[in-house]
N, C-alpha and C. Protein backbone atom coordinates (compact mmCIF):
# COMPACT_ATOMS: atom_id res chain seq x y z
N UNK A 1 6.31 -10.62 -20.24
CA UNK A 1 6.62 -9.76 -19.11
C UNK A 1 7.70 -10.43 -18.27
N UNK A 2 8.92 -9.73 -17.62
CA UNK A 2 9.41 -10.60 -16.84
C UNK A 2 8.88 -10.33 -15.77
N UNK A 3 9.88 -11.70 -15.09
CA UNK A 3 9.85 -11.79 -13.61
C UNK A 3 10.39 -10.54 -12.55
N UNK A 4 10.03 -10.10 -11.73
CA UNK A 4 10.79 -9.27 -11.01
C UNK A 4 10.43 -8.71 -9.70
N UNK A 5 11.17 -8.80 -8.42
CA UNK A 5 11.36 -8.34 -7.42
C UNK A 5 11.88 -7.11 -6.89
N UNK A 6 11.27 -6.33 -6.43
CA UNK A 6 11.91 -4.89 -6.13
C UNK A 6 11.35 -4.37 -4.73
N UNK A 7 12.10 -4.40 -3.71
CA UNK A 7 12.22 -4.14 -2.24
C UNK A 7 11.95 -2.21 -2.54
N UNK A 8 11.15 -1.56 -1.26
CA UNK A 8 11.28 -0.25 -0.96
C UNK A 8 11.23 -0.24 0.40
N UNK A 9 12.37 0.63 0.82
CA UNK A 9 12.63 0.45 2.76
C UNK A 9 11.47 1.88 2.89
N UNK A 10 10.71 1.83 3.56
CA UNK A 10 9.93 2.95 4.14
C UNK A 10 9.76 3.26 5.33
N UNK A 11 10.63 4.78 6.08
CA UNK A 11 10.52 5.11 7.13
C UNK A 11 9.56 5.84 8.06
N UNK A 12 9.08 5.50 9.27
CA UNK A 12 7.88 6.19 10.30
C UNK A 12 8.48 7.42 10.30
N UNK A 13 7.77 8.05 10.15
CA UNK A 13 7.10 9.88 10.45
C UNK A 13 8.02 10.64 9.06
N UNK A 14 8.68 9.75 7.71
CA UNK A 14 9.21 10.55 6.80
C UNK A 14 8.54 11.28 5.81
N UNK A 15 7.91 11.72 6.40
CA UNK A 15 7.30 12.97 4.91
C UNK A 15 7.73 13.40 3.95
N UNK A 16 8.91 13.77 3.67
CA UNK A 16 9.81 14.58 2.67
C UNK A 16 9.48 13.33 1.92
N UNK A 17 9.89 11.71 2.25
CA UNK A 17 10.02 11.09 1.11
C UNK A 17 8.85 10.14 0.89
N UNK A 18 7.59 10.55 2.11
CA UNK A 18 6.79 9.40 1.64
C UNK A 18 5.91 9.62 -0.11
N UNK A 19 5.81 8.75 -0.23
CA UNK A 19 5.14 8.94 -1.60
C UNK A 19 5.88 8.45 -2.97
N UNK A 20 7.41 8.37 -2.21
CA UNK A 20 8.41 7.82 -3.25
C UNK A 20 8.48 6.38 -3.77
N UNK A 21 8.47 5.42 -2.73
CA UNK A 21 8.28 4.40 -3.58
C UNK A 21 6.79 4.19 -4.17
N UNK A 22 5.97 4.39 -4.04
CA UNK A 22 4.52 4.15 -4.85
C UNK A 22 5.04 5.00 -6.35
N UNK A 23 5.58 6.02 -6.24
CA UNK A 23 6.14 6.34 -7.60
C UNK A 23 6.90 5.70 -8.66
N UNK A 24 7.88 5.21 -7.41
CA UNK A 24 8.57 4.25 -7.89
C UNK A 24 7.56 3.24 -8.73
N UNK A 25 7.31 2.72 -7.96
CA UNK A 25 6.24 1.39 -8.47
C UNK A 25 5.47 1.66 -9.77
N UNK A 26 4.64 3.09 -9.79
CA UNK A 26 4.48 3.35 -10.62
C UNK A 26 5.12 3.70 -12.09
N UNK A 27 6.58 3.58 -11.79
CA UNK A 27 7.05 4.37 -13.15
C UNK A 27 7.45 2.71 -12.89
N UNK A 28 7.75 2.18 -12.40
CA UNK A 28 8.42 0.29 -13.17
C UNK A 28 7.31 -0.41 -14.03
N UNK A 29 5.90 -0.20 -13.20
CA UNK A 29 4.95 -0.47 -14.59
C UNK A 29 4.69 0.38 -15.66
N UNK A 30 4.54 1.11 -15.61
CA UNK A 30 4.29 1.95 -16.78
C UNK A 30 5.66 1.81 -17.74
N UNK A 31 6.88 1.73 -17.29
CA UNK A 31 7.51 1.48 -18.29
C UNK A 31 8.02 -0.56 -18.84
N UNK A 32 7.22 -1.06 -18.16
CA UNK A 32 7.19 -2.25 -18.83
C UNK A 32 5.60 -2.43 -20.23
N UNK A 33 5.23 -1.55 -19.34
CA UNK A 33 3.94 -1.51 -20.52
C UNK A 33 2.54 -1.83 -19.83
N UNK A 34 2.28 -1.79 -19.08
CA UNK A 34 1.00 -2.32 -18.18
C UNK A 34 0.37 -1.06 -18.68
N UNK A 35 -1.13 -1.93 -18.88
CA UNK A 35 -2.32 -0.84 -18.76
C UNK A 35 -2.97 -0.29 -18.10
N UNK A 36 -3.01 1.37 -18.34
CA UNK A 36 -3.24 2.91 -17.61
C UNK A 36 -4.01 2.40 -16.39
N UNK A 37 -4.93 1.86 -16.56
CA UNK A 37 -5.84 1.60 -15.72
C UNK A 37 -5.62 0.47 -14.33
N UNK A 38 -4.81 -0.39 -15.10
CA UNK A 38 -3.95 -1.47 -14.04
C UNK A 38 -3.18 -0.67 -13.24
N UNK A 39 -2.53 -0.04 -13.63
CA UNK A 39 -1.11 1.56 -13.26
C UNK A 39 -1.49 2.19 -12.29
N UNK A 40 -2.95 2.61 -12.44
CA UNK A 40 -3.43 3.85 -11.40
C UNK A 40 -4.03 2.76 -10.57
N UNK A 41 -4.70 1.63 -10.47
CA UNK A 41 -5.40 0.35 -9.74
C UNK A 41 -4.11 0.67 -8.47
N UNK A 42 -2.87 -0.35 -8.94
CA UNK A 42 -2.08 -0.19 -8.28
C UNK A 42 -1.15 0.97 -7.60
N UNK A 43 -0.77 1.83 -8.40
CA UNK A 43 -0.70 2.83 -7.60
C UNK A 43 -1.29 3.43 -6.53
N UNK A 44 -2.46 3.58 -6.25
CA UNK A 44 -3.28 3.80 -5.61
C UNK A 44 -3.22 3.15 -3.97
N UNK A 45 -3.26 1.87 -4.51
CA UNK A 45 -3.20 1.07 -3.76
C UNK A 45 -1.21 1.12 -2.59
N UNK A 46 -0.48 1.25 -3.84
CA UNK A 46 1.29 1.76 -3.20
C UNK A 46 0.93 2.83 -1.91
N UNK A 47 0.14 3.75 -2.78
CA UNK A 47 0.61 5.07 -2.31
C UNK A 47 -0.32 4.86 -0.93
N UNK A 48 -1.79 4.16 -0.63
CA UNK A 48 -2.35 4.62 0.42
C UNK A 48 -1.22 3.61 1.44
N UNK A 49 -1.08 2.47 0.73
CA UNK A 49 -0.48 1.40 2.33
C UNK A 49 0.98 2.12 2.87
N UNK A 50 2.17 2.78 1.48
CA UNK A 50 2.58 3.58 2.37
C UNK A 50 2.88 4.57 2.70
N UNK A 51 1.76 5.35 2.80
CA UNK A 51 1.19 6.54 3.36
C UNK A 51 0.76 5.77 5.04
N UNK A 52 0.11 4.59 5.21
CA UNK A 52 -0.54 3.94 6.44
C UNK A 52 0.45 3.87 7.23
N UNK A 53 1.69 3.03 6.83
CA UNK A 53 3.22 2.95 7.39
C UNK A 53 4.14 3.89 7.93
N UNK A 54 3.89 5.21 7.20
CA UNK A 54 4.57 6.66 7.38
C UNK A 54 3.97 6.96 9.01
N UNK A 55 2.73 7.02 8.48
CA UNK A 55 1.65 7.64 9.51
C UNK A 55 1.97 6.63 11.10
N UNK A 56 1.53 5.24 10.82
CA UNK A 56 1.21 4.50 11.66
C UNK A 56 1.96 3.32 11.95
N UNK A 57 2.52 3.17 11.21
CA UNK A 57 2.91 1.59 10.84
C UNK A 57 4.67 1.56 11.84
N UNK A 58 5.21 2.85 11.81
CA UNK A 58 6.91 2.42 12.30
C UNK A 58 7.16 2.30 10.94
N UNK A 59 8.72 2.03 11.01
CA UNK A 59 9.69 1.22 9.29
C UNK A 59 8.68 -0.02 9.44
N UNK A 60 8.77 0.36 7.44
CA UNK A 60 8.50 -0.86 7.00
C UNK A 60 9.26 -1.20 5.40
N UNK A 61 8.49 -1.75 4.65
CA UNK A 61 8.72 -2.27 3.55
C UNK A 61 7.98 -2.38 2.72
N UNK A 62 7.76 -2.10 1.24
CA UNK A 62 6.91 -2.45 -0.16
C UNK A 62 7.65 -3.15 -0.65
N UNK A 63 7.72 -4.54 -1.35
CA UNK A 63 7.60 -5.37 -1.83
C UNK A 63 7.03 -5.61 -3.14
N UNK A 64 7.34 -5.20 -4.34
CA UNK A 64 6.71 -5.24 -5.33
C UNK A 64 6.77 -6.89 -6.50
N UNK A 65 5.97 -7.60 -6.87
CA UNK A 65 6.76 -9.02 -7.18
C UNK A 65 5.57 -8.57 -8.35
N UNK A 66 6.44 -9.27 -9.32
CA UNK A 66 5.92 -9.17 -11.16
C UNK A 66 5.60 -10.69 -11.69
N UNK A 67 5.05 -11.15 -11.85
CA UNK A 67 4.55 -12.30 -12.76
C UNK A 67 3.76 -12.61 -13.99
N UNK A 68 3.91 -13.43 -14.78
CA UNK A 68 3.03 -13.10 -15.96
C UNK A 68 1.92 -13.40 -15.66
N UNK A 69 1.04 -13.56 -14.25
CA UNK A 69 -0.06 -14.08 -13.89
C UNK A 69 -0.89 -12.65 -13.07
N UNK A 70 0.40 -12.25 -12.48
CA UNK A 70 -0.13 -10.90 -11.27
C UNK A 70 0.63 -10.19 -10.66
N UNK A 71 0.42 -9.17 -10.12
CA UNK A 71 1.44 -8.08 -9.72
C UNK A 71 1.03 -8.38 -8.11
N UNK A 72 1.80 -8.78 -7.16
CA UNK A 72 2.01 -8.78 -5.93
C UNK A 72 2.53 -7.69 -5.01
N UNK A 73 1.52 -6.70 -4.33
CA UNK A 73 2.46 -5.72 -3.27
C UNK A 73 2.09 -6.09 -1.84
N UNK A 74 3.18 -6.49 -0.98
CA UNK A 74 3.47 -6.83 0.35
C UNK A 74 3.74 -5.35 1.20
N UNK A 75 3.14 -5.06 1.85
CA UNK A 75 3.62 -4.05 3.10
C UNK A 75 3.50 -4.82 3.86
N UNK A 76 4.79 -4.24 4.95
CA UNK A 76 5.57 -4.82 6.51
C UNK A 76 5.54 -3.94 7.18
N UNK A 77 5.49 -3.54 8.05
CA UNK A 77 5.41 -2.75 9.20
C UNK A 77 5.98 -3.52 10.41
N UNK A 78 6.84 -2.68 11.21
CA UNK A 78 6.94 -2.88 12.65
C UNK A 78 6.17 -1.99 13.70
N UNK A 79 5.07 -1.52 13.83
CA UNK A 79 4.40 -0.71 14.53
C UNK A 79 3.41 -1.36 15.20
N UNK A 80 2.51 -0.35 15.96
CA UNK A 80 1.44 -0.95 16.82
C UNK A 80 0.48 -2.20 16.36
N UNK A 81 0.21 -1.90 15.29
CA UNK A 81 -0.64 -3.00 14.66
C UNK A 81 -2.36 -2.32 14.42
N UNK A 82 -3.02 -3.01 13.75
CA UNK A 82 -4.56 -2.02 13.44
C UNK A 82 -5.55 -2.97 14.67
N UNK A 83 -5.75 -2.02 15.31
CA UNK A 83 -6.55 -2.94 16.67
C UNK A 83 -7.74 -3.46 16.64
N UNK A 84 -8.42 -2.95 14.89
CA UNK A 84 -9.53 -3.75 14.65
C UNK A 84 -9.77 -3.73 12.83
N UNK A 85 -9.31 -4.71 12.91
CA UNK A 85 -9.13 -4.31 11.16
C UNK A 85 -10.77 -4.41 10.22
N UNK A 86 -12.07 -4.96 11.04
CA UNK A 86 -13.03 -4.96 10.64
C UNK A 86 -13.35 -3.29 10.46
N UNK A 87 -13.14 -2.79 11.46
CA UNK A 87 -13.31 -1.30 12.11
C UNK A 87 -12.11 -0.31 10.66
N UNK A 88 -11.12 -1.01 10.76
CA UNK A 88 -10.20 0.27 10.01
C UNK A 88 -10.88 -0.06 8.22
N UNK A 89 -11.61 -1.07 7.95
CA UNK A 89 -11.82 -1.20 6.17
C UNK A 89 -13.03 -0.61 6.05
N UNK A 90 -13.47 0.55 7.19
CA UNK A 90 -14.58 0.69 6.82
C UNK A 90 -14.46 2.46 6.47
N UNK A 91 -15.17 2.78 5.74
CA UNK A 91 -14.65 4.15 4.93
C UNK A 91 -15.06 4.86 5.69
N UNK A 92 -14.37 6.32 6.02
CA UNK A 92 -14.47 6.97 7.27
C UNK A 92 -13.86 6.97 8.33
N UNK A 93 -13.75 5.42 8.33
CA UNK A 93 -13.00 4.98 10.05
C UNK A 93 -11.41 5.93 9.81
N UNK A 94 -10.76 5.95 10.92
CA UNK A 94 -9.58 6.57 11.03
C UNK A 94 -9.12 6.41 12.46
N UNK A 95 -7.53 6.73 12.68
CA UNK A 95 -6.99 6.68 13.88
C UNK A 95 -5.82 7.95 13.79
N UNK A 96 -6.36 8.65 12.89
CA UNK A 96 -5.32 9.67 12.04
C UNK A 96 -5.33 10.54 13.77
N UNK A 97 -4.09 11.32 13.96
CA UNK A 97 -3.70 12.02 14.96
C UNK A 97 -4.25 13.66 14.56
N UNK A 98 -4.76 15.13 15.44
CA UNK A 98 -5.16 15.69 14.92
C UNK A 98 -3.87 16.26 13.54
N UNK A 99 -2.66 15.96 14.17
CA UNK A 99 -1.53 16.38 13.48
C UNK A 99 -1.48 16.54 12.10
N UNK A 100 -1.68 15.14 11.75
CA UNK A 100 -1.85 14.36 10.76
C UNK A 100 -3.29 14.57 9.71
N UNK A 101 -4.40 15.02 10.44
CA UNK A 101 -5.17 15.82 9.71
C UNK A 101 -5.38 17.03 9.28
N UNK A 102 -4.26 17.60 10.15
CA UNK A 102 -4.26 19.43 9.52
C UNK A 102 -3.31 19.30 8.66
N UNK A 103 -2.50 18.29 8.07
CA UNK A 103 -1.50 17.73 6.56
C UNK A 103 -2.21 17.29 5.86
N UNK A 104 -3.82 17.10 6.22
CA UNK A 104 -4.53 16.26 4.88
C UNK A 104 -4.80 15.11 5.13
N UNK A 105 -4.37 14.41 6.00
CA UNK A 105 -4.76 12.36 5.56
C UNK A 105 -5.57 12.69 6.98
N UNK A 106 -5.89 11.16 6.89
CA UNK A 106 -6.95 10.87 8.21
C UNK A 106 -8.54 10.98 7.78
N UNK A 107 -8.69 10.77 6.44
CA UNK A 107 -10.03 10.83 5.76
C UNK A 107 -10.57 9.37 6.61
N UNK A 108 -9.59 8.26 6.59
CA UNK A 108 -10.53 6.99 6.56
C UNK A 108 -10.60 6.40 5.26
N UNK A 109 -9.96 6.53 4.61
CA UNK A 109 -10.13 5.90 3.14
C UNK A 109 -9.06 5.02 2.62
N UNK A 110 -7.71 5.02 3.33
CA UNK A 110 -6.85 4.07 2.90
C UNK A 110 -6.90 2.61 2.62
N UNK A 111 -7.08 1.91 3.72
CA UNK A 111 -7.50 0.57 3.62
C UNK A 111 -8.42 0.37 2.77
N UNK A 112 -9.76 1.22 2.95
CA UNK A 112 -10.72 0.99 2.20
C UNK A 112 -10.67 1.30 0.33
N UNK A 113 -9.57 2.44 0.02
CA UNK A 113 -9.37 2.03 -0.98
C UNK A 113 -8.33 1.10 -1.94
N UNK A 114 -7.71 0.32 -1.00
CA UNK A 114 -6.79 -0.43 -1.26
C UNK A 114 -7.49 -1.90 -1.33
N UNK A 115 -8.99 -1.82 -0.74
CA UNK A 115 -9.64 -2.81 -0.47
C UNK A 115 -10.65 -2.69 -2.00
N UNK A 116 -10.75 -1.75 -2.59
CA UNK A 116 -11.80 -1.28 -3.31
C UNK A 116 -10.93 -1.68 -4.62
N UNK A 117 -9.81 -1.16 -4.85
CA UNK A 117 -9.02 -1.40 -5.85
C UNK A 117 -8.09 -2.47 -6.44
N UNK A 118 -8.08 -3.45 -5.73
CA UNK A 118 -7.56 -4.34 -5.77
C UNK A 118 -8.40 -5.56 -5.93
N UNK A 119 -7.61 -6.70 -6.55
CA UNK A 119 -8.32 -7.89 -6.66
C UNK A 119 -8.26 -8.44 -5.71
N UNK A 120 -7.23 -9.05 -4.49
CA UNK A 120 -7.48 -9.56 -3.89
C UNK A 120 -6.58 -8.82 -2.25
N UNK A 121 -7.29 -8.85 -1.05
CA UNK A 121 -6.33 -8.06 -0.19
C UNK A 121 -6.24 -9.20 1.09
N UNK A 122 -5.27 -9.66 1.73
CA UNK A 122 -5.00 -10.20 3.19
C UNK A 122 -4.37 -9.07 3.68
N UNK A 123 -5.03 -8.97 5.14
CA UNK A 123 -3.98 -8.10 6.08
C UNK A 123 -4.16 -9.05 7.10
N UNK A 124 -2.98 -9.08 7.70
CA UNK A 124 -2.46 -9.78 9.41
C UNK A 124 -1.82 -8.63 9.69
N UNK A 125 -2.32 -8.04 10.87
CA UNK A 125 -2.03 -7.57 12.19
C UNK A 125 -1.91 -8.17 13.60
N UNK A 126 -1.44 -7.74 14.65
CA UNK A 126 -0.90 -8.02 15.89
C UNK A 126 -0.55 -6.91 16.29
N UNK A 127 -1.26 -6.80 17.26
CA UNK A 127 -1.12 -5.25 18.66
C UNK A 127 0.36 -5.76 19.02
N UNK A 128 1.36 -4.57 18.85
CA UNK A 128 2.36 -4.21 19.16
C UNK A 128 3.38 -5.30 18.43
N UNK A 129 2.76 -5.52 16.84
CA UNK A 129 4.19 -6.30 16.50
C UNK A 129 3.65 -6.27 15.07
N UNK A 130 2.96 -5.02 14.36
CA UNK A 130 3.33 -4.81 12.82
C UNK A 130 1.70 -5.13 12.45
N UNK A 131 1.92 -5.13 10.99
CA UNK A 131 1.07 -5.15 10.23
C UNK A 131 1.53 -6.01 8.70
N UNK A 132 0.75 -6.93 8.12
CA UNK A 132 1.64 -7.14 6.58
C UNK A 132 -0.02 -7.13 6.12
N UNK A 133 0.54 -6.36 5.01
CA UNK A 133 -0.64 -6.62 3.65
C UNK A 133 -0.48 -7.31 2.41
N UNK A 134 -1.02 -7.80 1.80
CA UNK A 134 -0.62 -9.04 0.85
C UNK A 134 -1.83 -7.97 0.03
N UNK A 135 -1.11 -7.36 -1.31
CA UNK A 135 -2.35 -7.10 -2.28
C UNK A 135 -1.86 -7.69 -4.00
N UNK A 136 -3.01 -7.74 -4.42
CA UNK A 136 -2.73 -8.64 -5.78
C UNK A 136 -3.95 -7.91 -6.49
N UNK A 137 -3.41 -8.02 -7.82
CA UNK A 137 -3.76 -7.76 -8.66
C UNK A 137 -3.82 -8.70 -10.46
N UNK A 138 -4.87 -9.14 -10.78
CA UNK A 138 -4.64 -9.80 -11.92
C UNK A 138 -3.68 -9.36 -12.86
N UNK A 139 -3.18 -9.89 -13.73
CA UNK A 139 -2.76 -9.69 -15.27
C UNK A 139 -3.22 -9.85 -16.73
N UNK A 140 -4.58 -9.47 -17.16
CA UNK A 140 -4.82 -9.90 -18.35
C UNK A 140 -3.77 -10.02 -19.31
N UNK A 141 -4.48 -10.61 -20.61
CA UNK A 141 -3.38 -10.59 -21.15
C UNK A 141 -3.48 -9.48 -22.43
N UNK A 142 -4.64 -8.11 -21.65
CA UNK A 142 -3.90 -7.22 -22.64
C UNK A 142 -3.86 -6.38 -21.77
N UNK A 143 -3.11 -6.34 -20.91
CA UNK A 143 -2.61 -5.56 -19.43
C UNK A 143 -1.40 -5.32 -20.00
């Protein structure tokens, strides 16, 4: 497998294009060869953090890093920050606007399934200066 780095700029309140880089992400593994199940793991995981960023987060960034050990996705945010991140990983929880729930999101399930799907998750937050998520994922070696 190679090595590889691939930046996605993601903008606050863009709808038309949120959803694009998690696609992205998704079609770079799938066409290196990763397995279905690793594919949708991570995807999953693309699409809720930036979907979180769209919604909440201000601009940010996905970060996708490839290794023959593990697949690394970083979200950045410049936004408010999650004011209780014990509180937001818990399924249900939400801070979704009513706006934002008559479009569908605001279940409460993002974090938590990014937390569910993944091998390993860090988030650092700070009220009024962003959010970063560090998610990882193994690589077998018939991945």
């Amino acid at each position: 497998m190679p090595d590889l780095r691939k930046s996605f700029d993601i903008k606050a309140k863009d709808f038309v294009n949120a959803g694009k880089a998690s696609l992205q992400v998704q079609r770079i593994l799938k066409a290196i060869g990763f397995e279905p199940t690793l594919v949708r793991r991570v995807s999953v995981c693309a699409y809720e953090g930036e979907m979180n960023i769209v919604m909440h987060g201000g601009n940010g960034a996905l970060l996708l890093t490839l290794d023959p050990a593990e697949i690394i996705m970083e979200l950045k945010d410049g936004g408010p920050g999650i004011e209780n991140v014990d509180m937001a990983l818990q399924e249900g929880f939400s801070t979704a606007t009513d706006e934002y729930r008559e479009m569908g999101f605001g279940a409460g399930m993002g974090l938590p399934n990014i937390e569910k799907n993944s091998d390993s998750l860090e988030i650092r937050s700070e009220k009024g200066k962003g959010t970063y998520l560090k998610v990882c994922f193994r690589v077998d070696e018939d991945s």
